[in-house]
PDB file of N, CA and C in Angstrom:
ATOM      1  N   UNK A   1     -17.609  -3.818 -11.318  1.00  0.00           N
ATOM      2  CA  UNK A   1     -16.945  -3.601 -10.036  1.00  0.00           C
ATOM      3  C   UNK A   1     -15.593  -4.317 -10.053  1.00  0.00           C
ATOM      4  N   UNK A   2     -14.577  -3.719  -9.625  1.00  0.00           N
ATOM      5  CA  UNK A   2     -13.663  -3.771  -9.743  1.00  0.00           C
ATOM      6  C   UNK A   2     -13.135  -5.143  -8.718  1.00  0.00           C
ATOM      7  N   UNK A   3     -12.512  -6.188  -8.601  1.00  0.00           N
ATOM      8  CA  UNK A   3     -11.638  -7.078  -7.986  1.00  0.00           C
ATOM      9  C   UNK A   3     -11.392  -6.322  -6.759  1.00  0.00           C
ATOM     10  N   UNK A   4     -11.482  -6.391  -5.591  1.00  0.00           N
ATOM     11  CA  UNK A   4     -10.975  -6.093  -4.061  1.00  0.00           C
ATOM     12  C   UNK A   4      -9.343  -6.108  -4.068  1.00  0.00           C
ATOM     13  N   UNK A   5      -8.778  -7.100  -4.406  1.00  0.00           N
ATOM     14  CA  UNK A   5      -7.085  -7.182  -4.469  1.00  0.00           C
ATOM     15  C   UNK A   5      -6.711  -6.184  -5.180  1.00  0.00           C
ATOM     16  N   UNK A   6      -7.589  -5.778  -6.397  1.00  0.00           N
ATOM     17  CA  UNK A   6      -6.749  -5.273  -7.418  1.00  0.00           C
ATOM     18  C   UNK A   6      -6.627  -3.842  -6.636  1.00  0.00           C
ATOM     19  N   UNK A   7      -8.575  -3.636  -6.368  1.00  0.00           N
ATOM     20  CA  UNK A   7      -8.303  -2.071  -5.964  1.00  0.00           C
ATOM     21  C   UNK A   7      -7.623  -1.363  -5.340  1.00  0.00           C
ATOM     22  N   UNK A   8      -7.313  -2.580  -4.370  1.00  0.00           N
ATOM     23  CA  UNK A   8      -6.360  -2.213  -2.916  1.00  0.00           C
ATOM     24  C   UNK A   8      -4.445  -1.929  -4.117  1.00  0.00           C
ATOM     25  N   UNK A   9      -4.424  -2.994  -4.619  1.00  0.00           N
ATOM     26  CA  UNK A   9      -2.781  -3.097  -5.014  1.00  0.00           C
ATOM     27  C   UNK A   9      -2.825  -1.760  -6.116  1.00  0.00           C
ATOM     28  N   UNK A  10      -3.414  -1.563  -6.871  1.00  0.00           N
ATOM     29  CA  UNK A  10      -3.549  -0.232  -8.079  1.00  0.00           C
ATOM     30  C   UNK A  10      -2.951   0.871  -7.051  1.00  0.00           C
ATOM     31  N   UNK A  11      -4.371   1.024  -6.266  1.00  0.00           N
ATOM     32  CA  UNK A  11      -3.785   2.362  -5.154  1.00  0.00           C
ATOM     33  C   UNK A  11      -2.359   2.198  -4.171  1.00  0.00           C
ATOM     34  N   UNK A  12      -2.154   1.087  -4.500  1.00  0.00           N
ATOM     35  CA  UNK A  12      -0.626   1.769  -3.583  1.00  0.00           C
ATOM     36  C   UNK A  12       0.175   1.422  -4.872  1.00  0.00           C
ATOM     37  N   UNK A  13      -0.112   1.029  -5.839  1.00  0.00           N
ATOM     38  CA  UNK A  13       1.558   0.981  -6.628  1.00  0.00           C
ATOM     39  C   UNK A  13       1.178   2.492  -7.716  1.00  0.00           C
ATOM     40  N   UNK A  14      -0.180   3.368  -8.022  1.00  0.00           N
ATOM     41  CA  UNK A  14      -0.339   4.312  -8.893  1.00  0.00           C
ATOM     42  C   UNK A  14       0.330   5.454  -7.875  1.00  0.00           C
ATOM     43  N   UNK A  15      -0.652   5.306  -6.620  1.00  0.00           N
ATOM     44  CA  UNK A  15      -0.293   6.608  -5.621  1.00  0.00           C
ATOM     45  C   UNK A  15       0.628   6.773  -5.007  1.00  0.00           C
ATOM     46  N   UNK A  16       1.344   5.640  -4.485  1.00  0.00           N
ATOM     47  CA  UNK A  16       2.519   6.005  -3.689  1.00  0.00           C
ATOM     48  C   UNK A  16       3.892   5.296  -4.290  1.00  0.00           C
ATOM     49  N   UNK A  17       3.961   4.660  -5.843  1.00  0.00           N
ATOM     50  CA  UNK A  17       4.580   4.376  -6.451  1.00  0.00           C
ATOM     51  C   UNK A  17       5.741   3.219  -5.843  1.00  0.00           C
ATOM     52  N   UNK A  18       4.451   1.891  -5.493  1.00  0.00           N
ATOM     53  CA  UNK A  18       5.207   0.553  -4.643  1.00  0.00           C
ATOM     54  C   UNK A  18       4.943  -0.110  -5.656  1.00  0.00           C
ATOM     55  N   UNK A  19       5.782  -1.213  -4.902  1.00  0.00           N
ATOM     56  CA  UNK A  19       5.575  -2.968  -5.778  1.00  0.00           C
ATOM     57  C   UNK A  19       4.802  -3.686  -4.625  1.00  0.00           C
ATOM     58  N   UNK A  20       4.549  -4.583  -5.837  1.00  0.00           N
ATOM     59  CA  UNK A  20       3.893  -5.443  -4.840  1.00  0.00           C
ATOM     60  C   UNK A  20       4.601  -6.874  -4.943  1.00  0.00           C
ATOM     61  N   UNK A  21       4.593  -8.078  -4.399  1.00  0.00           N
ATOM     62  CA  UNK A  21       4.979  -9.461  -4.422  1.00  0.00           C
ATOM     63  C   UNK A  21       3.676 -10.386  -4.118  1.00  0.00           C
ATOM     64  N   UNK A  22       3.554 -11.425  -4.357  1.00  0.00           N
ATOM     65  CA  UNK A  22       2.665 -12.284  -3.830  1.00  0.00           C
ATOM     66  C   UNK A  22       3.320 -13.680  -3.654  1.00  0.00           C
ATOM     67  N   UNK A  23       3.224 -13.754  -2.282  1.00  0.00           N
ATOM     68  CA  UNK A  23       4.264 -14.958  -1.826  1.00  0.00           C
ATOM     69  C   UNK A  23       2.838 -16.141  -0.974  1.00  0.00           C
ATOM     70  N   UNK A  24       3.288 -17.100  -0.842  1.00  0.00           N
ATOM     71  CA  UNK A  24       2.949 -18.581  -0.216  1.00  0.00           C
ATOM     72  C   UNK A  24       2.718 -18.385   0.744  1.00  0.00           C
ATOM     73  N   UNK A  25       3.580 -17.607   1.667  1.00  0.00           N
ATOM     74  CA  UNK A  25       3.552 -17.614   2.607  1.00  0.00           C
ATOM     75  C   UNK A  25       4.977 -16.229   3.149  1.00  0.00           C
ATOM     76  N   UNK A  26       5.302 -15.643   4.233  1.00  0.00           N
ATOM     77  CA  UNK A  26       6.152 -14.959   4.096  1.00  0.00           C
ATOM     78  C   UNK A  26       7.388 -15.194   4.071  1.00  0.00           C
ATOM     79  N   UNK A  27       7.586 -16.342   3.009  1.00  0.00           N
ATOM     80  CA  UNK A  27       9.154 -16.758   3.087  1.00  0.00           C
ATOM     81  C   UNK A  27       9.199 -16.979   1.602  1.00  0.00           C
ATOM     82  N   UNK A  28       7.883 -17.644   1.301  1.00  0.00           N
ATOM     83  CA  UNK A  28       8.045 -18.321  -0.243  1.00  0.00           C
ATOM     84  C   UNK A  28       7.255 -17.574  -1.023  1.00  0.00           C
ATOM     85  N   UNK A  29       7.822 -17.208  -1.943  1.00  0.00           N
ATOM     86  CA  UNK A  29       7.702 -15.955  -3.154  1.00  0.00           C
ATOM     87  C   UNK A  29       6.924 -16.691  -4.632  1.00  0.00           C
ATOM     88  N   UNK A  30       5.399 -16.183  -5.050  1.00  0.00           N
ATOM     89  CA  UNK A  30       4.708 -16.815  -5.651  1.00  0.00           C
ATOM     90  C   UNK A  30       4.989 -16.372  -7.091  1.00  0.00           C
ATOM     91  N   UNK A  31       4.795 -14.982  -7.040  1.00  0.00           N
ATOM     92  CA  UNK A  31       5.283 -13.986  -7.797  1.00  0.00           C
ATOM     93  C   UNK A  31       6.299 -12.815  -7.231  1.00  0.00           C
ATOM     94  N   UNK A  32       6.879 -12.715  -8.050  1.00  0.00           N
ATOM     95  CA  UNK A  32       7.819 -11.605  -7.650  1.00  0.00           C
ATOM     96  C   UNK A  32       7.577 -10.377  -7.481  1.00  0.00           C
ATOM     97  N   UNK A  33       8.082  -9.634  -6.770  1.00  0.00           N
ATOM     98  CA  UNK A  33       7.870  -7.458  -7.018  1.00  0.00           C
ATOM     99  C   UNK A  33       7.628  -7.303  -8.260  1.00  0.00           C
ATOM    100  N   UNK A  34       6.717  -6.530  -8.230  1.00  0.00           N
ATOM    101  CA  UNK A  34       6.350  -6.214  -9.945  1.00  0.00           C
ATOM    102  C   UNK A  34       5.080  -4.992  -9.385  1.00  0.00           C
ATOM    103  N   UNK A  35       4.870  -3.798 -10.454  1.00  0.00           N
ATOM    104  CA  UNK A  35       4.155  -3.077 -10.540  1.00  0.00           C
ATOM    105  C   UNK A  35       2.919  -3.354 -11.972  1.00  0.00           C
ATOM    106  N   UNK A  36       3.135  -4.305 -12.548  1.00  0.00           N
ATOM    107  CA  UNK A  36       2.219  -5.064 -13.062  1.00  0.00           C
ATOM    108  C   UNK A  36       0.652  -5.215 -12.268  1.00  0.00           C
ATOM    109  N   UNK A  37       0.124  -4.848 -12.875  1.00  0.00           N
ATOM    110  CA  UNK A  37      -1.510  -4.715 -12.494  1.00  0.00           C
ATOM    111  C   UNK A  37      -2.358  -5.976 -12.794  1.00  0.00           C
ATOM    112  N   UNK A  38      -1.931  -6.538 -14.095  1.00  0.00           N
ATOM    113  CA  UNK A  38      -2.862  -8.116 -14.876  1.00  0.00           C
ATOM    114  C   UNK A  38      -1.941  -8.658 -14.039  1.00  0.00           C
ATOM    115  N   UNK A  39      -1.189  -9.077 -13.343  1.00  0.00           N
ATOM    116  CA  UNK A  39      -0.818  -9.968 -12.711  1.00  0.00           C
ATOM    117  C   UNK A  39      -1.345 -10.497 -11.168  1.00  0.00           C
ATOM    118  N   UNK A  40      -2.202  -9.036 -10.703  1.00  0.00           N
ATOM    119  CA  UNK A  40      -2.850  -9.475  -8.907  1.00  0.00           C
ATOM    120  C   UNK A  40      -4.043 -10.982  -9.593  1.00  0.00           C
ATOM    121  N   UNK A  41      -4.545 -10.628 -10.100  1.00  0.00           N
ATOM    122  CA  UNK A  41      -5.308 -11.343  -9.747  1.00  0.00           C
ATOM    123  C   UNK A  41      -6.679 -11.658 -11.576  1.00  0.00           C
ATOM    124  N   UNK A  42      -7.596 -12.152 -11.388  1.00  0.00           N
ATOM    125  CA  UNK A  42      -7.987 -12.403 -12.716  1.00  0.00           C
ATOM    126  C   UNK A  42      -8.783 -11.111 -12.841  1.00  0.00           C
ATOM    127  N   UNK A  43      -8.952 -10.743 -13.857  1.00  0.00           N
ATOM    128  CA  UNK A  43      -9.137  -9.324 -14.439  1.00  0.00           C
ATOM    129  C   UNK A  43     -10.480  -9.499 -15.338  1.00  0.00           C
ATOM    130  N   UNK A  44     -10.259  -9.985 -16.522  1.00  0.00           N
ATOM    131  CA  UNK A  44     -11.309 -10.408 -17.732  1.00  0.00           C
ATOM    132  C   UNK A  44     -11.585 -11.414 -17.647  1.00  0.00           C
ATOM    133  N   UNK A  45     -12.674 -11.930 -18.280  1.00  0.00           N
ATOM    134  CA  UNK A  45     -13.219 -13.178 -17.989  1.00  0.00           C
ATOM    135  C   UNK A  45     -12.788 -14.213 -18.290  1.00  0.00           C
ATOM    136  N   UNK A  46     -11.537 -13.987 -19.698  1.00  0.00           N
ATOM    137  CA  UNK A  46     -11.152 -14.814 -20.016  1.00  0.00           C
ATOM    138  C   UNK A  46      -9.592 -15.393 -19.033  1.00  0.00           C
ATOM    139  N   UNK A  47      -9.769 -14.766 -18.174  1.00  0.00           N
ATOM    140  CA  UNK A  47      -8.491 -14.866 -17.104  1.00  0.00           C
ATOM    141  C   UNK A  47      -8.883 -16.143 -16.378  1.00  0.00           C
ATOM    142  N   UNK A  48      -7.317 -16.875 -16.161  1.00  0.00           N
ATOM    143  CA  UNK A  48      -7.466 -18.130 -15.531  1.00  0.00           C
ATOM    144  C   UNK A  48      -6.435 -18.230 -14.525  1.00  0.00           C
ATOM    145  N   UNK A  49      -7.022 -18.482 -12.947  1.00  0.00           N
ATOM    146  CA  UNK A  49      -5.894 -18.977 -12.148  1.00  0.00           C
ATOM    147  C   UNK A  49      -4.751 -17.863 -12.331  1.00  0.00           C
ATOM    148  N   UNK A  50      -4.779 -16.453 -12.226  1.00  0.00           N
ATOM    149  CA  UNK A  50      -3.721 -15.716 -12.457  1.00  0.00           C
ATOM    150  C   UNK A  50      -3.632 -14.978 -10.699  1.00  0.00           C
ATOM    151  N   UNK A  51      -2.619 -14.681 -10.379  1.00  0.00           N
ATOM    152  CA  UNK A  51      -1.892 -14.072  -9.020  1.00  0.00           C
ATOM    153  C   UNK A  51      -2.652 -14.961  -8.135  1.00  0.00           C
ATOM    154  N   UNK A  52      -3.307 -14.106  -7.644  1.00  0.00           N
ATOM    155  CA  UNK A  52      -3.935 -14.822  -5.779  1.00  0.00           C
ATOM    156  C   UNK A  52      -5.418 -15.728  -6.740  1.00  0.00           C
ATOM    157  N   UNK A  53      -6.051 -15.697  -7.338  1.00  0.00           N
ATOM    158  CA  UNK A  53      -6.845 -16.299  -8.007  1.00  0.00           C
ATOM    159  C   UNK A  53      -5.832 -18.225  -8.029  1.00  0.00           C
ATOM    160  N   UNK A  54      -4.735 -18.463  -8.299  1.00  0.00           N
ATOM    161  CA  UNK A  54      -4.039 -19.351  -8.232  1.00  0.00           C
ATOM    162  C   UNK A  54      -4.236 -20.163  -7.192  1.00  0.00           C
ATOM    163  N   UNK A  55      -4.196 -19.431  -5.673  1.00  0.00           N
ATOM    164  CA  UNK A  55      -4.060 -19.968  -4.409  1.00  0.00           C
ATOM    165  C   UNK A  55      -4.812 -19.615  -3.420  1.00  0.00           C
ATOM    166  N   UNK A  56      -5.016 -20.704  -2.923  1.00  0.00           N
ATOM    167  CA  UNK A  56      -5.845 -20.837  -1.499  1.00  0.00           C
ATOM    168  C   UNK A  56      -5.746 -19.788  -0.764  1.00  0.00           C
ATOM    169  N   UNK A  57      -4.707 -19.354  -0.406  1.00  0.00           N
ATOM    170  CA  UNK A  57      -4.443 -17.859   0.707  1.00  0.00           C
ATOM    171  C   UNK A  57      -2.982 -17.435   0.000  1.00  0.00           C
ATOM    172  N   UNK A  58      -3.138 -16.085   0.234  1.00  0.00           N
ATOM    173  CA  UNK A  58      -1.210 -15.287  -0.395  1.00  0.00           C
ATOM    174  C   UNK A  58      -1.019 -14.340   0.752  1.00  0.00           C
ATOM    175  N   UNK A  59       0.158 -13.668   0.897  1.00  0.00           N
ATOM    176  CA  UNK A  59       0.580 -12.815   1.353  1.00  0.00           C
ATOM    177  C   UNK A  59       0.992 -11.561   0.304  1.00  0.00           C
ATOM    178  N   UNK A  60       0.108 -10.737   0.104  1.00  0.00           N
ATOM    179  CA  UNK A  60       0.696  -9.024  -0.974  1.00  0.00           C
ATOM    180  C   UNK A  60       1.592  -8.474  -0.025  1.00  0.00           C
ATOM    181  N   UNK A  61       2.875  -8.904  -0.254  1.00  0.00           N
ATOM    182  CA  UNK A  61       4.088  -7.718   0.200  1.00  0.00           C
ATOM    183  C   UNK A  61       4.038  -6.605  -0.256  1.00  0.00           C
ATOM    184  N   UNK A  62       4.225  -5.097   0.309  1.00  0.00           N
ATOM    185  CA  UNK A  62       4.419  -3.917  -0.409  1.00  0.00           C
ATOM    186  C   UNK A  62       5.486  -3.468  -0.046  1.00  0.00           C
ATOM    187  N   UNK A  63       6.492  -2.548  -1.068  1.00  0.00           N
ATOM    188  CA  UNK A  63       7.532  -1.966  -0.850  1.00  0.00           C
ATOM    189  C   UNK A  63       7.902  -0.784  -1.585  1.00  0.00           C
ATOM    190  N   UNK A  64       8.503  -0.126  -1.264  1.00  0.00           N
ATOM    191  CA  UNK A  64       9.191   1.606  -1.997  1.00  0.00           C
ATOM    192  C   UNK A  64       9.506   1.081  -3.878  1.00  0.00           C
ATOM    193  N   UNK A  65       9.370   1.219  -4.651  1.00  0.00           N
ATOM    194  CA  UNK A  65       9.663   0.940  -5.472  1.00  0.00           C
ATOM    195  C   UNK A  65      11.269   0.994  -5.559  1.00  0.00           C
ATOM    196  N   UNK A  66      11.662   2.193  -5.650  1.00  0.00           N
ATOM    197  CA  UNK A  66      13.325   2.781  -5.656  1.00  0.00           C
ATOM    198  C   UNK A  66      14.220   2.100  -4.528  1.00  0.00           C
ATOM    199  N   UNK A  67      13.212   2.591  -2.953  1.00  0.00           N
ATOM    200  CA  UNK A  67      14.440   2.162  -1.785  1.00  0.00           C
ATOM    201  C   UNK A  67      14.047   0.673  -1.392  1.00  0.00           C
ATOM    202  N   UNK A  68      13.282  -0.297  -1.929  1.00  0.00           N
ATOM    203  CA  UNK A  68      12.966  -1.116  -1.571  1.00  0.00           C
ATOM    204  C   UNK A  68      12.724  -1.834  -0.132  1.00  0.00           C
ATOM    205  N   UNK A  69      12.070  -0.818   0.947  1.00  0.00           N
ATOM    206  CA  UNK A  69      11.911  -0.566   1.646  1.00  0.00           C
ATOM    207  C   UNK A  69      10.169  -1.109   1.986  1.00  0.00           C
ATOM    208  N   UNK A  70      10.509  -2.441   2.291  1.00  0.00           N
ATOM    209  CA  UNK A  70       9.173  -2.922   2.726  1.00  0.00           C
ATOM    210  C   UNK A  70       8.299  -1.977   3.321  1.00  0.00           C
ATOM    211  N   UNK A  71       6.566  -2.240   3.167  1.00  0.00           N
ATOM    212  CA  UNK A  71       5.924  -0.849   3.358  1.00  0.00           C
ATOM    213  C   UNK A  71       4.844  -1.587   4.589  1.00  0.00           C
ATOM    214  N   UNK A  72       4.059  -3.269   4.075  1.00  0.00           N
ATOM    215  CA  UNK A  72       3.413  -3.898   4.921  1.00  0.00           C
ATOM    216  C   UNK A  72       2.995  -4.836   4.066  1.00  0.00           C
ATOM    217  N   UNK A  73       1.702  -5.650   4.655  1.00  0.00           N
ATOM    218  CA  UNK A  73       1.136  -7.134   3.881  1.00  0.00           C
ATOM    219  C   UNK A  73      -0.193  -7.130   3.867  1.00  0.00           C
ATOM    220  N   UNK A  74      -0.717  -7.645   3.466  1.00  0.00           N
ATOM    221  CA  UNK A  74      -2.523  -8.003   2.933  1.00  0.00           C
ATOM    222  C   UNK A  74      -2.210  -9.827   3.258  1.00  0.00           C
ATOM    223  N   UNK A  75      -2.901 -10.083   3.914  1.00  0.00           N
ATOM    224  CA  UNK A  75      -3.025 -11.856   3.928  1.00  0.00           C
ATOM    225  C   UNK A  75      -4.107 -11.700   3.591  1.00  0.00           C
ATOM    226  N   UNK A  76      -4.623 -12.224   2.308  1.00  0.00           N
ATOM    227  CA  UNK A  76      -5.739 -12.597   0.993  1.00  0.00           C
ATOM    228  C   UNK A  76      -5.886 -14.142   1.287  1.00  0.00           C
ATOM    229  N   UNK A  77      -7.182 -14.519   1.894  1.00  0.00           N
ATOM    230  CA  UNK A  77      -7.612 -15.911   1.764  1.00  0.00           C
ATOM    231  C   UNK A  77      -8.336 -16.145   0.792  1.00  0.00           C
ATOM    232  N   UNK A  78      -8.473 -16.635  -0.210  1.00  0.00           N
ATOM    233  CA  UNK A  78     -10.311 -17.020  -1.136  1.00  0.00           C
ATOM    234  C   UNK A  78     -11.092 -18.238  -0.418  1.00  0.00           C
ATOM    235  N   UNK A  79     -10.845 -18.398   0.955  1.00  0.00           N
ATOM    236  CA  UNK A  79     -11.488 -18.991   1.556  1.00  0.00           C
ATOM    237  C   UNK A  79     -12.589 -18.569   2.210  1.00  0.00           C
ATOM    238  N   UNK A  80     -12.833 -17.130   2.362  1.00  0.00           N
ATOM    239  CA  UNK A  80     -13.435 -16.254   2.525  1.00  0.00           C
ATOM    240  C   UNK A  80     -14.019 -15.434   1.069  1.00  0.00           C
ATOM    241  N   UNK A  81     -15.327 -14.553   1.623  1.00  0.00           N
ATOM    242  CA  UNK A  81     -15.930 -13.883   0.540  1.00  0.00           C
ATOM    243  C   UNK A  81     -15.705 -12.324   0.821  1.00  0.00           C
ATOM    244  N   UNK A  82     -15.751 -11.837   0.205  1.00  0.00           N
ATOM    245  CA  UNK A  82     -15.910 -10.342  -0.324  1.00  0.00           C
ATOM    246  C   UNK A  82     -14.790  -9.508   0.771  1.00  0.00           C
ATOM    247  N   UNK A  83     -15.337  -8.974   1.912  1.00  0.00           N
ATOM    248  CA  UNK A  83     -13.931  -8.144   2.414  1.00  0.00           C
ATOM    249  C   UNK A  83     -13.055  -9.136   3.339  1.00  0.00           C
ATOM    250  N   UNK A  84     -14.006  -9.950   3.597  1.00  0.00           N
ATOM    251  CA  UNK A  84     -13.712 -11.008   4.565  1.00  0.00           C
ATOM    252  C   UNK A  84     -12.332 -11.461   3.878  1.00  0.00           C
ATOM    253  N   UNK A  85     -12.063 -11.828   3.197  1.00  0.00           N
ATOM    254  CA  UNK A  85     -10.679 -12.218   2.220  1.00  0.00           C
ATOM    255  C   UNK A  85     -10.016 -11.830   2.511  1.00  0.00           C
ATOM    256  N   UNK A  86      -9.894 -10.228   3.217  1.00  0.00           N
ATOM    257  CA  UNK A  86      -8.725  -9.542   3.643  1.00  0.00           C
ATOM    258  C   UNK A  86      -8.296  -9.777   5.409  1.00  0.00           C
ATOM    259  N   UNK A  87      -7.748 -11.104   5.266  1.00  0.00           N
ATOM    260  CA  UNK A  87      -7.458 -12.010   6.370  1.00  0.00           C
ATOM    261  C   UNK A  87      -7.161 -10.777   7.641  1.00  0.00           C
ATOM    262  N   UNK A  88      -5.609 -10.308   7.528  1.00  0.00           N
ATOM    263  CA  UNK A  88      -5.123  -9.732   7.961  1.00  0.00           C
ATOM    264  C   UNK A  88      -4.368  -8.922   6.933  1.00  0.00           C
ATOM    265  N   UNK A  89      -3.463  -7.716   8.019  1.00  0.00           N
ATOM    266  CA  UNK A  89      -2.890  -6.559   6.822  1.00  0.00           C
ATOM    267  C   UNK A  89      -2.459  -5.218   7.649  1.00  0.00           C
ATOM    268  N   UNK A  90      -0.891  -5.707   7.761  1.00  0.00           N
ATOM    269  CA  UNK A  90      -0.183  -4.137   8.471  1.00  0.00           C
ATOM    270  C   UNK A  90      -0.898  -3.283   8.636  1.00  0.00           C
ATOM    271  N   UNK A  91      -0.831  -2.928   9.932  1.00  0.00           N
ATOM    272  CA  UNK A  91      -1.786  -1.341  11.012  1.00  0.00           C
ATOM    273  C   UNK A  91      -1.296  -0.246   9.854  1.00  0.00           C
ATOM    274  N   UNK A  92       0.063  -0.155   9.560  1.00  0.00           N
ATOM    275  CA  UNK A  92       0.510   0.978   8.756  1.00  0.00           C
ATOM    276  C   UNK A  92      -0.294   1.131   7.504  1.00  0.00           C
ATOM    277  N   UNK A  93      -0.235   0.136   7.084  1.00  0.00           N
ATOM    278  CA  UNK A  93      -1.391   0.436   5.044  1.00  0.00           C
ATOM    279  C   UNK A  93      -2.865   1.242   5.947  1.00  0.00           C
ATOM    280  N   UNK A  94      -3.363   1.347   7.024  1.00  0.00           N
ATOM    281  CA  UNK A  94      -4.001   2.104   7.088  1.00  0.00           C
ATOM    282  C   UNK A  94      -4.167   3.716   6.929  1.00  0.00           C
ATOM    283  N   UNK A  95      -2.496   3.552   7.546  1.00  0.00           N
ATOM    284  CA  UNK A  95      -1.960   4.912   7.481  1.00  0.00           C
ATOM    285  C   UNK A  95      -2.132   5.536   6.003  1.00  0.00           C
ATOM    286  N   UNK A  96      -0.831   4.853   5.601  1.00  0.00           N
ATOM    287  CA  UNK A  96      -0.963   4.885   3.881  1.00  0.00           C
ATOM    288  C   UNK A  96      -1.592   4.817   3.030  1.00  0.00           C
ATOM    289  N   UNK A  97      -2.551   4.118   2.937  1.00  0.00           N
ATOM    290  CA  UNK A  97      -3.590   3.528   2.288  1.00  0.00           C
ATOM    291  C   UNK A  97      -4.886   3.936   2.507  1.00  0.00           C
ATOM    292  N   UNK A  98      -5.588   3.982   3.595  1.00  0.00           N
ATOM    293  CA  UNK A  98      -6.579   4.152   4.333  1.00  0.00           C
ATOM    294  C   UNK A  98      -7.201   2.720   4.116  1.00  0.00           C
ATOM    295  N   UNK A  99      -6.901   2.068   4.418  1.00  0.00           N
ATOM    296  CA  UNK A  99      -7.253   0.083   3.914  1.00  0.00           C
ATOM    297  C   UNK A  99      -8.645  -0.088   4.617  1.00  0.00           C
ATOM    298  N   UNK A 100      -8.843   0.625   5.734  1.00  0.00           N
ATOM    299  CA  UNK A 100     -10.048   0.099   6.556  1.00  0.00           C
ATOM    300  C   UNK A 100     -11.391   0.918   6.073  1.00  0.00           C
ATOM    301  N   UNK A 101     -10.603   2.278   5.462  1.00  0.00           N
ATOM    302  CA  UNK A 101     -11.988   2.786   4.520  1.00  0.00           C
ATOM    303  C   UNK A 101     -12.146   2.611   3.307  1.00  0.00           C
ATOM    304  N   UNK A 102     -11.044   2.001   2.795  1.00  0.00           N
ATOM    305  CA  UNK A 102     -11.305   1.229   1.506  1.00  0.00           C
ATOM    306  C   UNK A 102     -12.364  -0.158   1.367  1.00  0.00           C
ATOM    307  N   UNK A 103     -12.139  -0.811   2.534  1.00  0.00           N
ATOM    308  CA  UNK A 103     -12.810  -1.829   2.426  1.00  0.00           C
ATOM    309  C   UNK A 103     -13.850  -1.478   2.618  1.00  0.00           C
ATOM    310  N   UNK A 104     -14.498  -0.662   3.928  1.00  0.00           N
ATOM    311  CA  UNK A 104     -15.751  -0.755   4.050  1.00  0.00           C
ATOM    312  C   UNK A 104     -16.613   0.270   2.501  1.00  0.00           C
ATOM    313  N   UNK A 105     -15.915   0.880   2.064  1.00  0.00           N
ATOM    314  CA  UNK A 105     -16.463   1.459   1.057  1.00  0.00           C
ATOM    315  C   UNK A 105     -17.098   0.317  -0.014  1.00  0.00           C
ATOM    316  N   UNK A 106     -15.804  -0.386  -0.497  1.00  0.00           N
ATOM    317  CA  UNK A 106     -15.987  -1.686  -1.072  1.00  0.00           C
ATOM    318  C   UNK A 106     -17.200  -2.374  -0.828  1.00  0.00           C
ATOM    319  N   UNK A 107     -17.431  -2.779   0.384  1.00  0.00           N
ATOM    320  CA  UNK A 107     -18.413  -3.350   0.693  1.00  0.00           C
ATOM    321  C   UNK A 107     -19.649  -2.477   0.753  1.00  0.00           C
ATOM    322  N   UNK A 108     -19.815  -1.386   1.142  1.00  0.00           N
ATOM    323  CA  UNK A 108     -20.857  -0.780   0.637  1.00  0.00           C
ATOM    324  C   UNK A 108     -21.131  -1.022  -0.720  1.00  0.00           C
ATOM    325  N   UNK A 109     -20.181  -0.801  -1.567  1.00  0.00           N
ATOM    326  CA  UNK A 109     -20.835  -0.415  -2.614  1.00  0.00           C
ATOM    327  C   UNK A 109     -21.165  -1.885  -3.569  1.00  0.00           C
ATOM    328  N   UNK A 110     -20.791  -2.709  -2.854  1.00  0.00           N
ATOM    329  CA  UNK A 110     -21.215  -4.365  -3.685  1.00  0.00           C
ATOM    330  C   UNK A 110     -22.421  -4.563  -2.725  1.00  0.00           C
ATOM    331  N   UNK A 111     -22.902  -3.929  -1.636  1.00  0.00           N
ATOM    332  CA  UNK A 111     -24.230  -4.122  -1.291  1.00  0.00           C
ATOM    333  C   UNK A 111     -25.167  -3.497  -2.087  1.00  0.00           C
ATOM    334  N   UNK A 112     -24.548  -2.621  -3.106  1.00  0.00           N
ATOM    335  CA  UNK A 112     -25.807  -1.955  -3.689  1.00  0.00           C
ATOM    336  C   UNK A 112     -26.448  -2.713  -4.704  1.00  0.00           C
ATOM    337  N   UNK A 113     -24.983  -3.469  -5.567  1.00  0.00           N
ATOM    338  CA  UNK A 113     -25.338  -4.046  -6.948  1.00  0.00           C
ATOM    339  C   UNK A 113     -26.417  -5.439  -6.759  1.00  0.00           C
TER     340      UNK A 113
END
C-alpha cells in the first residue's frame, strides 16, 4: 500500500501536470517545487527521514507546472495516523483532485489489510 502523501502528490503532478513544494510552514520552504516523486516522502525501506517523513507537520504547496500558478495545500501532520495526517487542505484540490474521495478510499482500503 502505497504512502497517503505520495498517492495524493503522484495524482496531481502525473494528471494535471503540477509541482509540488514542501515548506515549514507557509513562508519557509523545506523543499523546493519539484515533480520528483522519491522526494514526498520515504518510499523503500531503506528510506530515511526523506520529504514530510523529516518533519513534525509540512505544508504540500501545489502549482501549474508551466504558469506557476498556485493550485492549493495539504497541511500533513505525522502527529496524526493514517488520513487523520491530512490536517487541512484547499476546498479546491477537491475539485481537482477529488481529495475527500481519495482519502476515504484510502482508508477503506487500509481497513482491509
Amino acid at each position: 500500500m502505497k504512502h497517503l502523501l505520495l498517492e495524493l502528490v503522484e495524482k496531481a503532478v502525473k494528471k494535471n501536470d503540477w509541482e509540488y513544494s514542501i515548506d515549514f510552514d507557509f513562508y519557509d520552504t523545506y523543499q523546493d517545487f519539484s515533480q520528483d516523486l522519491t522526494k514526498v516522502c520515504n518510499t523503500k525501506k531503506s528510506d530515511q527521514y526523506v520529504g514530510v517523513n523529516n518533519l513534525d507537520e509540512a505544508v504540500v504547496i501545489f502549482r501549474e507546472r508551466e504558469s506557476k500558478q498556485r493550485k492549493g495545500y495539504i497541511l500533513w501532520s505525522n502527529w496524526n495516523s493514517g488520513t487523520e495526517r491530512v490536517a487541512d487542505y484547499s476546498v479546491n484540490l477537491d475539485n481537482e483532485l477529488k481529495l475527500s474521495q481519495v482519502l476515504e478510499a484510502w482508508d477503506t482500503e487500509k481497513s482491509l489489510i
